[in-house]
Protein backbone atom coordinates (compact mmCIF):
# COMPACT_ATOMS: atom_id res chain seq x y z
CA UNK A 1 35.96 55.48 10.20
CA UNK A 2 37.90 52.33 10.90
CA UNK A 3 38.28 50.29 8.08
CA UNK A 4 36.75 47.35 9.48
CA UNK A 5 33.25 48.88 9.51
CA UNK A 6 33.56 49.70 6.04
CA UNK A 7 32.60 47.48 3.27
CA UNK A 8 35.94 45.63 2.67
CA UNK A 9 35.58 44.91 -0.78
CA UNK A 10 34.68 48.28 -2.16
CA UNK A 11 34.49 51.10 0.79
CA UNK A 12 37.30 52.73 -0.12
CA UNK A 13 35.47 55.52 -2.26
CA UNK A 14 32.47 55.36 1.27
CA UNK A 15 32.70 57.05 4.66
CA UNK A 16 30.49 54.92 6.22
CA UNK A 17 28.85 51.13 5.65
CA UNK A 18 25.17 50.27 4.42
CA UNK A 19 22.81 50.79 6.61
CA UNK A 20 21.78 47.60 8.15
CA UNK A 21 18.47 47.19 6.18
CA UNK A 22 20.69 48.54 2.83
CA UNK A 23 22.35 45.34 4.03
CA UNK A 24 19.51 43.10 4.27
CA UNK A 25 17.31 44.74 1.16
CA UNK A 26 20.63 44.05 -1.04
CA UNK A 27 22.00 41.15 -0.33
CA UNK A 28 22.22 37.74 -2.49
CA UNK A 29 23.90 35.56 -1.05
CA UNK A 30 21.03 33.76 0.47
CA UNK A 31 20.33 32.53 -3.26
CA UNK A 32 23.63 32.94 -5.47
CA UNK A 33 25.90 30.53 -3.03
CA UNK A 34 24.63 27.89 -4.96
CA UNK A 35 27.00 29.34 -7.44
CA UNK A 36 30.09 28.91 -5.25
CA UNK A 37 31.39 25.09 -6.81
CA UNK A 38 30.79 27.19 -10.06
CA UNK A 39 32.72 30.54 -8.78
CA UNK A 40 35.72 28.92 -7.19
CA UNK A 41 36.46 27.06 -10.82
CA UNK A 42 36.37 30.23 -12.27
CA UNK A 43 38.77 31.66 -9.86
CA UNK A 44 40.83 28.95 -10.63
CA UNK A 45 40.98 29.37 -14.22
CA UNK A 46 41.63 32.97 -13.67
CA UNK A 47 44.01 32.59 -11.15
CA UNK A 48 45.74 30.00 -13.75
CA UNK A 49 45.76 32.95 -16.54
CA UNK A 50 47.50 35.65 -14.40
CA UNK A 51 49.84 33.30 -13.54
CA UNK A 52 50.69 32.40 -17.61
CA UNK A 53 50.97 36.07 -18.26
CA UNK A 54 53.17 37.08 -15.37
CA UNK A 55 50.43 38.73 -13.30
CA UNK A 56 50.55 35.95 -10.35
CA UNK A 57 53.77 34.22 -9.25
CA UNK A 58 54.08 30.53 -9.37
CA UNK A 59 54.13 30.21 -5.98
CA UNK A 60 51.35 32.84 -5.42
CA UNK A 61 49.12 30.75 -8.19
CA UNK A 62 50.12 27.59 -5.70
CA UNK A 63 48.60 29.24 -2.64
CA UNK A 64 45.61 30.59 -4.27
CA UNK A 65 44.92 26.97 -6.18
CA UNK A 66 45.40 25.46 -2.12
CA UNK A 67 42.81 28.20 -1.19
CA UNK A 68 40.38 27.18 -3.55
CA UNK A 69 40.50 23.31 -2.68
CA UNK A 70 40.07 23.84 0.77
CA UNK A 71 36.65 26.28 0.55
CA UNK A 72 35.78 23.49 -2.09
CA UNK A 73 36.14 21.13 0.69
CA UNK A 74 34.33 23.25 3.10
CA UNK A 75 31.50 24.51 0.91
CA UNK A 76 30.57 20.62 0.14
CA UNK A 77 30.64 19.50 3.67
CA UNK A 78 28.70 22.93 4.91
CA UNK A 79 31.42 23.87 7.17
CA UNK A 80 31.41 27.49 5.66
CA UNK A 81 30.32 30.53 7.38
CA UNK A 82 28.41 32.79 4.70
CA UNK A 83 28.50 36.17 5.51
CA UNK A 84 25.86 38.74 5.12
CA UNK A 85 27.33 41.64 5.03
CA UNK A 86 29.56 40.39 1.97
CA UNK A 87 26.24 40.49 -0.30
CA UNK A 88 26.81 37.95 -2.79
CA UNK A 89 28.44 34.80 -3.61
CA UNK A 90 31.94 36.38 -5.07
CA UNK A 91 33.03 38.82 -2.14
CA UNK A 92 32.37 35.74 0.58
CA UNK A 93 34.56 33.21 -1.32
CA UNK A 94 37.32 36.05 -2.35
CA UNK A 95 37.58 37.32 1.55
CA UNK A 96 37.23 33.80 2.87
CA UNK A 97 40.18 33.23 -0.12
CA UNK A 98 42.41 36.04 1.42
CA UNK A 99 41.69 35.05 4.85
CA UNK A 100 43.93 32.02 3.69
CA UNK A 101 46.75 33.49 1.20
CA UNK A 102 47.54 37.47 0.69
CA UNK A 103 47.69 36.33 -2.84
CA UNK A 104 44.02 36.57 -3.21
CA UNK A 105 43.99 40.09 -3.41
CA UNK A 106 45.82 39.85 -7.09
CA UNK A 107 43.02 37.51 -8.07
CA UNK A 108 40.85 40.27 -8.72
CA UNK A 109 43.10 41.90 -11.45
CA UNK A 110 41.43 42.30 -14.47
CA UNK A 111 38.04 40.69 -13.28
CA UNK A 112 34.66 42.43 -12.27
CA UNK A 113 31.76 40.83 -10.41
CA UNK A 114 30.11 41.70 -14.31
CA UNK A 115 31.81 39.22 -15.50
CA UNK A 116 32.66 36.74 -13.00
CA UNK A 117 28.77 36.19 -12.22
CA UNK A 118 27.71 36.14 -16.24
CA UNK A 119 30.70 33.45 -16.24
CA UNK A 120 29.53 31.35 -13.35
CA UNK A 121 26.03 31.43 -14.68
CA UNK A 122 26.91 29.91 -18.07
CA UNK A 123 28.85 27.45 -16.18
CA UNK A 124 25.54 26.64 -14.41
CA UNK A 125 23.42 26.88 -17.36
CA UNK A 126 25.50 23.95 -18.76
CA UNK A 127 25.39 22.41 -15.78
CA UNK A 128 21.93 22.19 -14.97
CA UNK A 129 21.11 21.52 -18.63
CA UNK A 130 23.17 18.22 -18.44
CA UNK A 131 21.20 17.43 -15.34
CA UNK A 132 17.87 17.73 -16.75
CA UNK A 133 18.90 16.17 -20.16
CA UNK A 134 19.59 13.06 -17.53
CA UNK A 135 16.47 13.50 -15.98
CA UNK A 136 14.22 13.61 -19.02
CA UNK A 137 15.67 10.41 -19.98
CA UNK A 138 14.23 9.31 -16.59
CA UNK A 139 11.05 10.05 -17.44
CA UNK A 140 11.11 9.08 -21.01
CA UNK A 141 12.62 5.93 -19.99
CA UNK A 142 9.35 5.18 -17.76
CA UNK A 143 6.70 6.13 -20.62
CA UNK A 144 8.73 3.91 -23.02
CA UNK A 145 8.20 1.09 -20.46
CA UNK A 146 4.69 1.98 -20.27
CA UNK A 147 4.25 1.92 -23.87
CA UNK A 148 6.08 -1.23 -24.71
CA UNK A 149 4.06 -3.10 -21.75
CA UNK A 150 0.77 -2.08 -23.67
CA UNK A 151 2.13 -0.84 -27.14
CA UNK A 152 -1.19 -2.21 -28.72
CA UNK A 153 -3.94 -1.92 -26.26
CA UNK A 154 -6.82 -0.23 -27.89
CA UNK A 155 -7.94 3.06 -26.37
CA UNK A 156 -9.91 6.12 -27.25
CA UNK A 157 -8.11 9.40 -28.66
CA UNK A 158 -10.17 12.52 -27.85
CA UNK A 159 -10.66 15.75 -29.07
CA UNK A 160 -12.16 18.08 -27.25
CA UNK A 161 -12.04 15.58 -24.29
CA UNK A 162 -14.97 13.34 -26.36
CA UNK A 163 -13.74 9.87 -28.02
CA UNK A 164 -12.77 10.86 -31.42
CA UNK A 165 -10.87 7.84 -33.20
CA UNK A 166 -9.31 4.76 -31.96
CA UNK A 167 -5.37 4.63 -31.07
CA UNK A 168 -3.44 2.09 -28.78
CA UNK A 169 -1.61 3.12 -25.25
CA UNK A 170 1.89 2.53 -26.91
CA UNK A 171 0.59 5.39 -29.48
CA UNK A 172 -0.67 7.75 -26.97
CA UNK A 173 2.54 7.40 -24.75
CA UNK A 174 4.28 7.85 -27.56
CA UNK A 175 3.01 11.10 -27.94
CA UNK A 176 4.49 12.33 -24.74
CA UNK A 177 7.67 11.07 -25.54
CA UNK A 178 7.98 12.92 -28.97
CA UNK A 179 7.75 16.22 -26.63
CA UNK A 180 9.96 15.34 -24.12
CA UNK A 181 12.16 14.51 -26.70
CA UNK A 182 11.62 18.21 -27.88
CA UNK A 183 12.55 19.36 -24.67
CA UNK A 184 15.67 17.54 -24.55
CA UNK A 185 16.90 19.05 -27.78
CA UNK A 186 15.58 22.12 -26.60
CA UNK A 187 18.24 22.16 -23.53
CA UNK A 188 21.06 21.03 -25.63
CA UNK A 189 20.77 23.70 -27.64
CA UNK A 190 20.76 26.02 -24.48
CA UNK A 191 23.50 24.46 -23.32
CA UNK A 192 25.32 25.20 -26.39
CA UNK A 193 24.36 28.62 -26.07
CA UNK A 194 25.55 29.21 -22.96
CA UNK A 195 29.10 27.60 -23.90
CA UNK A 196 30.70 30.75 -24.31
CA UNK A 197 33.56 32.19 -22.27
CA UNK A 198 32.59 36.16 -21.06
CA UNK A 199 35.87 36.45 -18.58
CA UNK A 200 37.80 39.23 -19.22
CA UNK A 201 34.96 41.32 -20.38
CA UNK A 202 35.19 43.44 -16.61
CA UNK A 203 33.00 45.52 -15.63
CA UNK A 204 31.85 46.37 -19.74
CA UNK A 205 34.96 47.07 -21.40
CA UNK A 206 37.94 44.73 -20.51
CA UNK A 207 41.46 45.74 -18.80
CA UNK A 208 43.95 47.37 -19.73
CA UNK A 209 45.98 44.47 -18.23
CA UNK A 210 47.46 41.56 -20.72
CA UNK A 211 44.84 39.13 -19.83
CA UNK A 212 44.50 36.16 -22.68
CA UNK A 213 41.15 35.02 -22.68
CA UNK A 214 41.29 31.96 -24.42
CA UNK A 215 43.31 30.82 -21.99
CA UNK A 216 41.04 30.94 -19.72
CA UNK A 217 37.64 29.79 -22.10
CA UNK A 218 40.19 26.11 -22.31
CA UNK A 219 40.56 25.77 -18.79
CA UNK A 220 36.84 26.55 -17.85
CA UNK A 221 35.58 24.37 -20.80
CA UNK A 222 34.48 26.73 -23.30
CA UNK A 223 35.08 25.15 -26.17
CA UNK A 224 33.97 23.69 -29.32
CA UNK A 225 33.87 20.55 -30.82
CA UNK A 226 37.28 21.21 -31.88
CA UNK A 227 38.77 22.46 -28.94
CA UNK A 228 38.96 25.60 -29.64
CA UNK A 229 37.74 29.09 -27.15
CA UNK A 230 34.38 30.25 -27.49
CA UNK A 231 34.53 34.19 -26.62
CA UNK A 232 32.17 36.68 -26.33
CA UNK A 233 32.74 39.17 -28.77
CA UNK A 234 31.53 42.06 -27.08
CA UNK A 235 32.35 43.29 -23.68
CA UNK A 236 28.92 45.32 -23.00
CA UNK A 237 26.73 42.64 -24.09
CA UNK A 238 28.81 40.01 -22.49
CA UNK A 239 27.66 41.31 -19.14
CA UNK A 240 24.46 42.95 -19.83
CA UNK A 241 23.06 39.49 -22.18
CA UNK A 242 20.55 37.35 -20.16
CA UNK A 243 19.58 35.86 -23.04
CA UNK A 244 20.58 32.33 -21.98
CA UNK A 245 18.85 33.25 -18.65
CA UNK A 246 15.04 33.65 -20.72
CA UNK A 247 16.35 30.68 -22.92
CA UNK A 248 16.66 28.03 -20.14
CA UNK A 249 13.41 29.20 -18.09
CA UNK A 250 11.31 29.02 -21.67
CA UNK A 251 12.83 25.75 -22.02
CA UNK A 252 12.03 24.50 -18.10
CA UNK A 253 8.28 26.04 -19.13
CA UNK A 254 7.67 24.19 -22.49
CA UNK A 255 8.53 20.99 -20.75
CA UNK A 256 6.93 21.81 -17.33
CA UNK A 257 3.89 22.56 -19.90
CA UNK A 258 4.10 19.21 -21.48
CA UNK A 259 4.72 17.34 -18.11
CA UNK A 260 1.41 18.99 -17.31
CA UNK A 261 -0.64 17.86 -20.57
CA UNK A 262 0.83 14.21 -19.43
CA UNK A 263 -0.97 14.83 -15.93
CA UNK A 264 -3.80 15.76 -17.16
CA UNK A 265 -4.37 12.59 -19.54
CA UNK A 266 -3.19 10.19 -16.33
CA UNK A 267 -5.43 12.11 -14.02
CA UNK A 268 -8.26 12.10 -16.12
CA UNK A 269 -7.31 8.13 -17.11
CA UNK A 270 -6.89 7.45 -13.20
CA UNK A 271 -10.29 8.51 -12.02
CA UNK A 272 -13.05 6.11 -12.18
CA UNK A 273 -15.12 7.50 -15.06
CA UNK A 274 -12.07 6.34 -17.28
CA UNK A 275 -10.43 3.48 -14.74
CA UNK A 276 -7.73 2.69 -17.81
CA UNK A 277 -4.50 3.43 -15.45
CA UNK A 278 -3.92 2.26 -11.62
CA UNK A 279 -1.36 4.26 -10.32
CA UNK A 280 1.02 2.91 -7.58
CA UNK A 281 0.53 3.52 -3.79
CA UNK A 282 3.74 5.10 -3.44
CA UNK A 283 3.08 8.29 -5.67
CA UNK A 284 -0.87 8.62 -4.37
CA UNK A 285 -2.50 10.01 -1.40
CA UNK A 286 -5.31 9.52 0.25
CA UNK A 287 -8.38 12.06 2.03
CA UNK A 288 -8.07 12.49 5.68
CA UNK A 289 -12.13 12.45 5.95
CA UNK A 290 -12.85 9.29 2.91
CA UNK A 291 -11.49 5.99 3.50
CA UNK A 292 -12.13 4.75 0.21
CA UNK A 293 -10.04 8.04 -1.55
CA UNK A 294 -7.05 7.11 -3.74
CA UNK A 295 -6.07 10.60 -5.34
CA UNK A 296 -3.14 11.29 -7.80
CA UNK A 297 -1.53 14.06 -6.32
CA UNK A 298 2.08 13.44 -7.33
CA UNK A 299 0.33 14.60 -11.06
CA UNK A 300 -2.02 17.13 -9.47
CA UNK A 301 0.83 18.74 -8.39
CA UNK A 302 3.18 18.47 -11.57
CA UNK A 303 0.62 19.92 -13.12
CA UNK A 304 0.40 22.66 -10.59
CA UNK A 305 3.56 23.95 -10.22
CA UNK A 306 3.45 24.49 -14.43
CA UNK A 307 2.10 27.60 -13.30
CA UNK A 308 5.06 28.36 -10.95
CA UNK A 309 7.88 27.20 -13.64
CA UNK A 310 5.55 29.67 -16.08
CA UNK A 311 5.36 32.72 -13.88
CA UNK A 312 9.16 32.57 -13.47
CA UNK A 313 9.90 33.31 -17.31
CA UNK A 314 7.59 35.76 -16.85
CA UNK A 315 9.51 37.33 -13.85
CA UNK A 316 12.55 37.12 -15.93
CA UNK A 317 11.20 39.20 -18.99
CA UNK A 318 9.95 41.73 -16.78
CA UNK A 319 13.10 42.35 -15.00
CA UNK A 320 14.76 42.61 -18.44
CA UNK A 321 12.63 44.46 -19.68
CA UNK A 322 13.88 48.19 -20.38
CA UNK A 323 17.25 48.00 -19.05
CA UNK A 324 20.22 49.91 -20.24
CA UNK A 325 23.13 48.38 -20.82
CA UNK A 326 25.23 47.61 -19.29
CA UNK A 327 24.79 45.98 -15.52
CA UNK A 328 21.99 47.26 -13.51
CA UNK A 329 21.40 45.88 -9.88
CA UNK A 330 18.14 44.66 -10.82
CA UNK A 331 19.69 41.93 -12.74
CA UNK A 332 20.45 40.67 -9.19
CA UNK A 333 16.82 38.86 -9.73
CA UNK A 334 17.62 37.23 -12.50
CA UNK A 335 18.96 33.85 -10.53
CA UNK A 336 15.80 33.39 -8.33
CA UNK A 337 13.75 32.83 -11.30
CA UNK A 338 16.02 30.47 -13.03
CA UNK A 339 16.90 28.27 -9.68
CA UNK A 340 13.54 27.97 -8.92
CA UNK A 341 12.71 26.58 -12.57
CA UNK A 342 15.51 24.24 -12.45
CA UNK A 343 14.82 23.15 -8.84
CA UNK A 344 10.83 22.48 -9.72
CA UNK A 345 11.10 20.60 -12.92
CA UNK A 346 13.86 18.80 -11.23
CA UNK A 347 11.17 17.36 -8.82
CA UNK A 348 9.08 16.99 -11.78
CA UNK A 349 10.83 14.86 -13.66
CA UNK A 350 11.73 12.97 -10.99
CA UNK A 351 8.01 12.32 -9.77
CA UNK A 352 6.87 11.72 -13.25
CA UNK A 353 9.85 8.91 -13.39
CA UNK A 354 9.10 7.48 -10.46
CA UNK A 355 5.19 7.52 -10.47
CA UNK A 356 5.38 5.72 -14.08
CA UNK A 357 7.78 3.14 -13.25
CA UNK A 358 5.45 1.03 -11.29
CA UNK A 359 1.98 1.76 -13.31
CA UNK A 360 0.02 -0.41 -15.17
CA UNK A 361 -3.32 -0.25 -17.69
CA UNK A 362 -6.47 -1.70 -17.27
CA UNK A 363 -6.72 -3.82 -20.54
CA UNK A 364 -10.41 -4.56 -19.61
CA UNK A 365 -11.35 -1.15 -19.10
CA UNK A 366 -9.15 0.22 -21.98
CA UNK A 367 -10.88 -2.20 -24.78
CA UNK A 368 -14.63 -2.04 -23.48
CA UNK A 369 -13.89 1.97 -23.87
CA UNK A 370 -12.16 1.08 -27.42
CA UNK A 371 -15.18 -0.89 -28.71
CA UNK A 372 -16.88 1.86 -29.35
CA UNK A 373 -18.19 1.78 -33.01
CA UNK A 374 -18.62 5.23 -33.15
CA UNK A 375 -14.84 5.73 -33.12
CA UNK A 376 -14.97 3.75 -36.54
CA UNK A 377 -17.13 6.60 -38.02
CA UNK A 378 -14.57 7.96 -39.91
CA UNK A 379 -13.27 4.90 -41.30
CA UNK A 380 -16.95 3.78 -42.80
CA UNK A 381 -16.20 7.45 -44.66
CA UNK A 382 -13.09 6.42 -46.01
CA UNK A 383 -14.70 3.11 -46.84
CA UNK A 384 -16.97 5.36 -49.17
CA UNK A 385 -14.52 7.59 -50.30
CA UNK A 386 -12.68 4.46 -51.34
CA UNK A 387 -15.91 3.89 -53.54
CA UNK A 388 -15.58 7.24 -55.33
CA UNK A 389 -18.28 8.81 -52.96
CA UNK A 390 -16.53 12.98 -52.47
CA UNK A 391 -15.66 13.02 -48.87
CA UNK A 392 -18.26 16.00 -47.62
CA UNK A 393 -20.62 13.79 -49.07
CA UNK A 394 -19.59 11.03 -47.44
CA UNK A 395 -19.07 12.35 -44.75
CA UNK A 396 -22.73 13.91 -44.26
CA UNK A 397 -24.26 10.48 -44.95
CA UNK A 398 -22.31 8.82 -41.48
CA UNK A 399 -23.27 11.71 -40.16
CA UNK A 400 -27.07 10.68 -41.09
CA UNK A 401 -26.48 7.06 -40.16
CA UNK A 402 -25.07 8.43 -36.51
CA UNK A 403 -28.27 9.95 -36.18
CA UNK A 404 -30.26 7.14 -36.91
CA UNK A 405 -28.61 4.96 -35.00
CA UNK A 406 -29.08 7.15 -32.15
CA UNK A 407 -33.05 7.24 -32.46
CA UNK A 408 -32.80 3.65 -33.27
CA UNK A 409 -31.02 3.45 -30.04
CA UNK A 410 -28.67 1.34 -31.59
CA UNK A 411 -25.30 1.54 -32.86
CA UNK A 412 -23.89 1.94 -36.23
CA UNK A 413 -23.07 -1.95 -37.20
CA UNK A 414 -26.59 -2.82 -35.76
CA UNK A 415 -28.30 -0.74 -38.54
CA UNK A 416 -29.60 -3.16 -41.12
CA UNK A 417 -28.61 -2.81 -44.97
CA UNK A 418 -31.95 -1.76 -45.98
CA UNK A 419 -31.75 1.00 -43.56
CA UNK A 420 -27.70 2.00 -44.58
CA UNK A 421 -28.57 1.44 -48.15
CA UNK A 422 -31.65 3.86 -48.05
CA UNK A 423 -28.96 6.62 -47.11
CA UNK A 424 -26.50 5.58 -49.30
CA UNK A 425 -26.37 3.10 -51.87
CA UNK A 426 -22.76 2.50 -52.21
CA UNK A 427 -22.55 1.07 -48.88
CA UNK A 428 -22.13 -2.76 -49.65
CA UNK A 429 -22.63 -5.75 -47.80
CA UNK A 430 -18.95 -5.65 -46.47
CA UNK A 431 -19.22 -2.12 -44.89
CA UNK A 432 -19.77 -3.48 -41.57
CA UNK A 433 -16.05 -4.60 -41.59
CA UNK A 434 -14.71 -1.30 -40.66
CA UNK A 435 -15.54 -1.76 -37.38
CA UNK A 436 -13.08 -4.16 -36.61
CA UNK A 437 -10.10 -2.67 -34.98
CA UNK A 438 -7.50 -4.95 -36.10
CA UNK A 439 -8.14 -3.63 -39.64
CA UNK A 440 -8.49 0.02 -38.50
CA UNK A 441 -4.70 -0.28 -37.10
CA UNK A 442 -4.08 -2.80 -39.92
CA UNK A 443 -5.27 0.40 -42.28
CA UNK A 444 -2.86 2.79 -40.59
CA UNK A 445 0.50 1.71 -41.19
CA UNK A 446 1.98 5.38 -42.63
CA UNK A 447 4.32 7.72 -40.73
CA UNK A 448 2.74 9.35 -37.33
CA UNK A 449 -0.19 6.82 -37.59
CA UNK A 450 -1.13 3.95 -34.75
CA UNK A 451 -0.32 1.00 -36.77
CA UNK A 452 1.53 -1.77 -35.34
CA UNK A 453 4.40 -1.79 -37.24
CA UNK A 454 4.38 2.15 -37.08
CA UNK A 455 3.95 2.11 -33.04
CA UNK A 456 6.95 -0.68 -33.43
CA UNK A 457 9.13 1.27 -35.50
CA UNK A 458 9.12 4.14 -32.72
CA UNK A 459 9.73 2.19 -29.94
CA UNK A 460 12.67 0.76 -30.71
CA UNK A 461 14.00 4.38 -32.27
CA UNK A 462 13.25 5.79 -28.74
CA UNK A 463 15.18 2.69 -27.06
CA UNK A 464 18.03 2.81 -29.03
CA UNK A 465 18.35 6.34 -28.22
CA UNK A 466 17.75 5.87 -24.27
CA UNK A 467 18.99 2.54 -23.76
């Protein structure tokens, strides 16, 4: 068979090519050529190695390092024709390579796809990492606004979605920005992870070739703090591990799971049963049959495509799942999962940023809903544990002056002090002072708690951190 109807990057050992649905059923490169930028500076810091230990000329090293800028070039302007038949990433970039300079063919010396694609993933891992460090920041960036705007505003907390105890805006916001916070360790530490150099591991177990790996691990950026290569220490695992693959799409799901608990509470907030946000035009949509319909969908679907972001880890650790070491082709879907996290939360973040920027709260709304009394309940027990009353005791005799109140049909401060004092004599003239919310946040001025100077003291941490 003519060699040009074999496959030109490994058909020597074949006497005929793939089938053309083999052809179609196998190939990648309709996903991994998002990998190219991230391929091509491997190349180059291979290329740069075999030309240190005597495996490349100087001018070969030239022609391939000319190569290499120009499909940059082309890549980033779309001029490149991807080929299907090439499968993946690697082979169209090495044959569009030699198509340029004979030299390519030595670039292959002492490298496998194995490695070459476990390298260019860690390069993306870091990559993509950075990105969505950036874009957290975004989106913290907006809530810290938000919260600074209305740091004190009085609103309910809930618990089981009923009003449970009073807090203030800037402390609920604040909540979502501890998370994301989380999350932004979270991908540092993935990025970290992934900061180690698997070229020259080949196909499982190296060359026989004098290849110095640290060499390359400087020029590709594996390094640490000091400078010095980060290698992986084992050829087999080098090119079987996906652990930084399950690492980064658990990270893009705990945050896509906390963007989601954020859409919730601004969804719920938005509607008109709560009315304590107005979200802007810009990131809202409206019903193609009600006139009057103003519907958050930018958050509907945040918190919808949780689910996607969720069922990719779970794609992942099923296609792990069971494999022998060392490569196996199903490993080819390990990239689709991890793209797709990294494109969606992405968009996420993004939305969430944008969406936030130009809200506002309702003070109106948000301290008529604050007023409540019966958020105080738990403070009028504290009052009588503060009298030496044990707290289950105290806390069954609100629980009788709730219940009074209710078949009073009044509420709690309305009671009278014969009435209170029936139910519990320790209950003093004064009690009715815990209903005022400037002492409740006055009273909470300990770590984690919604006092002013607490809510303050957070604020400004988070600013000096993101400004």
């Amino acid at each position: 068979m003519p060699d040009n109807e074999k496959q030109v990057t490994w058909g020597g050992r074949f006497g005929s090519k793939p089938d053309d649905l083999m052809q179609v059923f196998g190939e990648s490169i309709s996903f991994d050529r998002r990998l190219a930028p991230y391929d091509l500076q491997g190349s180059l810091g291979h290329a740069g190695m075999l030309a240190e230990v005597g495996l490349l000329t100087p001018e070969e090293f030239e022609e391939i390092k000319n190569g290499i800028t120009e499909l940059s070039e082309e890549i980033a302007s779309d001029e490149f024709q991807w080929k299907l038949e090439l499968e993946d990433v690697h082979m169209n970039l090495e044959q569009a390579l030699r198509a340029k300079t004979e030299a390519a063919d030595k670039l292959h010396a002492g490298r496998s796809r194995n490695d070459q694609v476990a390298t260019d993933m860690r390069l993306f891992f870091k990559d993509a990492c950075q990105q969505l460090r950036t874009a957290l920041e975004g989106a913290m960036g907006a809530l810290l606004k938000l919260a600074r705007n209305h740091a004190l505003l009085p609103i309910p907390g809930y618990t089981h979605l009923q009003r449970a105890q009073p807090v203030t805006v800037g402390h609920h916001l604040l909540a979502h920005i501890e998370a994301l916070g989380r999350d932004h360790e979270r991908f540092s530490t993935v990025a970290e992870h992934a900061n180690v150099c698997p070229l020259g591991s080949g196909a499982l177990a190296g060359s026989t070739l004098p290849l110095d790996r640290e060499h390359v691990a400087k020029a590709l950026g594996f390094v640490d703090d000091q400078g010095l290569p980060r290698l992986t220490p084992n050829g087999m695992d080098a090119v079987a591990d996906r652990d930084v693959f399950v690492e980064f799409a658990s990270a893009c799901a705990t945050c896509s799971l906390h963007l989601s608990r954020l859409s919730e509470d601004v969804i719920l907030w938005n509607s008109s049963e709560f009315g304590y946000i107005d979200l802007p035009d810009s990131f809202t949509t409206g019903s193609s049959l009600m006139p009057q319909k103003k519907n958050p969908d930018s958050f509907e679907l945040v918190r919808g495509k949780t689910g996607r972001i969720l069922g990719n880890l779970n794609n992942l650790l099923v296609t792990i799942k069971g494999l022998p070491l060392t490569y196996n082709r199903d490993l080819q879907e390990d990239k689709p999962p991890v793209f797709d996290s990294f494109d969606e939360l992405s968009l996420c973040l993004a939305v969430v940023a944008g969406a936030l920027k130009d809200s506002s709260f309702n003070e109106e709304a948000c301290r008529d809903a604050a007023s409540d009394p019966l958020l105080l309940a738990t403070d009028l027990a504290d009052y009588l544990v503060e009298r030496g009353v044990p707290f289950r005791k105290a806390h069954h005799v609100v629980g009788e002056l709730v219940s009074l109140s209710e078949h009073k049909k009044a509420t709690l401060p309305d009671l009278t002090d014969q009435e209170v004092q029936a139910v519990c004599p320790q209950l003093e003239p004064d009690w009715r002072e815990v209903f005022d919310l400037e002492r409740a946040f006055a009273k909470r001025e300990k770590p984690g708690m919604p006092g002013p100077g607490q809510i303050e003291g957070r604020i400004r941490y988070w600013e000096s951190l993101l400004d």
